[in-house]
C-alpha atoms as a PDB file:
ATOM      1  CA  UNK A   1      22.966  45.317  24.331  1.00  0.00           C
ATOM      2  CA  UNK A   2      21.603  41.849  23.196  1.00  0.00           C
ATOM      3  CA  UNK A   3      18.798  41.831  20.107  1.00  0.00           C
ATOM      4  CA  UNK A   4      16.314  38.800  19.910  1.00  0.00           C
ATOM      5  CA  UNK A   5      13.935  38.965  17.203  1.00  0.00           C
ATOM      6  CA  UNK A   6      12.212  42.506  17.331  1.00  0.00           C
ATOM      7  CA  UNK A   7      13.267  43.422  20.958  1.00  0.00           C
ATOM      8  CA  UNK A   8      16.554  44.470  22.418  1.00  0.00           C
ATOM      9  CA  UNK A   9      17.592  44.887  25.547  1.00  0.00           C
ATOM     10  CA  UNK A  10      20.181  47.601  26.781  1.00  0.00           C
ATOM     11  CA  UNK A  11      21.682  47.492  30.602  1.00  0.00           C
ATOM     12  CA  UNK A  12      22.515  51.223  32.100  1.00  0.00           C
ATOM     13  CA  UNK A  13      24.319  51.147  34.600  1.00  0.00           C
ATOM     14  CA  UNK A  14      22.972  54.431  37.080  1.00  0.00           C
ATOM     15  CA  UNK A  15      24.312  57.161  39.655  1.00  0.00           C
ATOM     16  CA  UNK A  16      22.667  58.462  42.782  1.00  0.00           C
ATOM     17  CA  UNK A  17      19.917  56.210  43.528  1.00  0.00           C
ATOM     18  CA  UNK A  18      19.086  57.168  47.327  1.00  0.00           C
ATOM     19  CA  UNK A  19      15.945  55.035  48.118  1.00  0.00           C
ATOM     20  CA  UNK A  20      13.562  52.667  46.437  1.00  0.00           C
ATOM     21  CA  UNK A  21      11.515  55.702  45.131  1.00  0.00           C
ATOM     22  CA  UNK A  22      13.768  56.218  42.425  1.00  0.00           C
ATOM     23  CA  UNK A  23      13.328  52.620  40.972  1.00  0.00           C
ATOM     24  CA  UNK A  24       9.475  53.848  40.119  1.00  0.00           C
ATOM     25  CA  UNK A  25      10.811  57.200  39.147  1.00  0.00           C
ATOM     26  CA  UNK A  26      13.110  55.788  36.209  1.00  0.00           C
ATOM     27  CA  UNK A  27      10.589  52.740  35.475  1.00  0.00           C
ATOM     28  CA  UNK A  28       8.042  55.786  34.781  1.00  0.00           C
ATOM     29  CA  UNK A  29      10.033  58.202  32.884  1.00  0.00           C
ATOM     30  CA  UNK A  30      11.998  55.766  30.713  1.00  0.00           C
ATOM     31  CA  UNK A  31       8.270  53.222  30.197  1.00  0.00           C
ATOM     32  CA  UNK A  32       6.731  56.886  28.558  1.00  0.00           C
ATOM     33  CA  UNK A  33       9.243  55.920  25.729  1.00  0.00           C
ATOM     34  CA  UNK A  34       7.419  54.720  22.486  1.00  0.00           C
ATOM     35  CA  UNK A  35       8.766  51.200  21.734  1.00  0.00           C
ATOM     36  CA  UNK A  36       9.702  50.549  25.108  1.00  0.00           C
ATOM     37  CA  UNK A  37       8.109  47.220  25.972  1.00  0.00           C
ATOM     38  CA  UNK A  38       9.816  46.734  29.794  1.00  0.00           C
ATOM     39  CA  UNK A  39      12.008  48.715  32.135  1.00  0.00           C
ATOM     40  CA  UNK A  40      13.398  46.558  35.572  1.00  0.00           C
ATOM     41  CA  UNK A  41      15.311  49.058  37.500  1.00  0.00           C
ATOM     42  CA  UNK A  42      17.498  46.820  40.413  1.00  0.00           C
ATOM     43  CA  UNK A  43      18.168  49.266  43.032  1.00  0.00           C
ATOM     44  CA  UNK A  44      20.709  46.964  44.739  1.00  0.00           C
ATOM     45  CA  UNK A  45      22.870  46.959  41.661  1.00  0.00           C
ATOM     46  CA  UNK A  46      21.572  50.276  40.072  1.00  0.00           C
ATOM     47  CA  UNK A  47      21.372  48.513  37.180  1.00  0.00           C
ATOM     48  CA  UNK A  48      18.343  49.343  34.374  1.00  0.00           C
ATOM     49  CA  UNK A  49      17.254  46.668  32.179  1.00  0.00           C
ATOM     50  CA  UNK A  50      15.274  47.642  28.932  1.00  0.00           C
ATOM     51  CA  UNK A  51      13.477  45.505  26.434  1.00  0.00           C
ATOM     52  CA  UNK A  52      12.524  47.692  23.464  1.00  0.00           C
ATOM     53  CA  UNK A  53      12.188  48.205  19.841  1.00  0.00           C
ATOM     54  CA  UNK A  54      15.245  48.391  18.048  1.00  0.00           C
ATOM     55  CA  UNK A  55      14.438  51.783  16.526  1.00  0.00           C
ATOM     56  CA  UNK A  56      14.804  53.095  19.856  1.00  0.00           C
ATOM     57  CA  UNK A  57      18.047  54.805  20.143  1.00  0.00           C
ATOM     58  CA  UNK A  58      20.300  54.256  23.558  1.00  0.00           C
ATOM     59  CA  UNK A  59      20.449  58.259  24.395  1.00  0.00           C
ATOM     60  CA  UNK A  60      17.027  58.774  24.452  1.00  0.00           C
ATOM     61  CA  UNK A  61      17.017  56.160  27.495  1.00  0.00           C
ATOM     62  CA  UNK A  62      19.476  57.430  29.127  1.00  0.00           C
ATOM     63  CA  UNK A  63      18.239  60.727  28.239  1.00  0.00           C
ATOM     64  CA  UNK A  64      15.222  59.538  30.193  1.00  0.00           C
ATOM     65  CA  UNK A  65      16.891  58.495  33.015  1.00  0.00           C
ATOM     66  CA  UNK A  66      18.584  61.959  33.269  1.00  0.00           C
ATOM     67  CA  UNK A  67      14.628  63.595  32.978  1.00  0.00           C
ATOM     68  CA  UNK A  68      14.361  61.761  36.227  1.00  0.00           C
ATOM     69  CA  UNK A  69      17.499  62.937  37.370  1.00  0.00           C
ATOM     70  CA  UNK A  70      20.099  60.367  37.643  1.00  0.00           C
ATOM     71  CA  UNK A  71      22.902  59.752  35.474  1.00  0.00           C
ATOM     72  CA  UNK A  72      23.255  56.326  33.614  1.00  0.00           C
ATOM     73  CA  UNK A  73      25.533  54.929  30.931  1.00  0.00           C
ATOM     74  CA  UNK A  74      25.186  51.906  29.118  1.00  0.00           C
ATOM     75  CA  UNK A  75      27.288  48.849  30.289  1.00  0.00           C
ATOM     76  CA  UNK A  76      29.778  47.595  28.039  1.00  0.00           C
ATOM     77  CA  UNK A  77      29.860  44.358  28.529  1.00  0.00           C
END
C-alpha cells in the first residue's frame, strides 16, 4: 500500500479468475465502494490495483472482491 497526497493505492493479489469476465466483475463490485477513485484488475497477473481514499479500509476491498466471488489478499510487498 503506497499513499500520495489524498489517494492510496492497495495491490490484492486474487484466486480463481477463469476468464476475462471476472476482470469487469471485480472492477464493478469493488468501483461501488465510496472513496474508491480507480480499480485495474490484470487478469494475467490476477493482480487488483486500487486508488482510493484513505478512509477506506483494506477488508472492505477485499470484502468486495469476495461479493464477486474470488478470494484476494493484499500483497505485502
Amino acid at each position: 500500500m503506497s499513499t500520495t497526497s489524498a489517494v492510496t493505492r492497495t495491490v490484492l493479489r486474487a484466486e480463481g479468475f477463469s476468464c476475462p469476465s471476472c476482470v469487469a466483475k471485480i472492477e464493478k463490485r469493488v468501483g461501488q465502494i465510496d472513496g474508491v477513485a480507480r480499480v485495474k484488475v490484470h487478469f494475467a497477473s490476477a493482480r487488483i490495483e486500487i486508488d482510493h481514499a484513505p478512509s477506506v479500509p483494506v477488508d472492505d476491498l477485499v470484502a468486495a472482491v469476495a461479493k464477486a466471488g474470488y478470494v484476494a489478499a493484499p500483497v505485502t510487498f
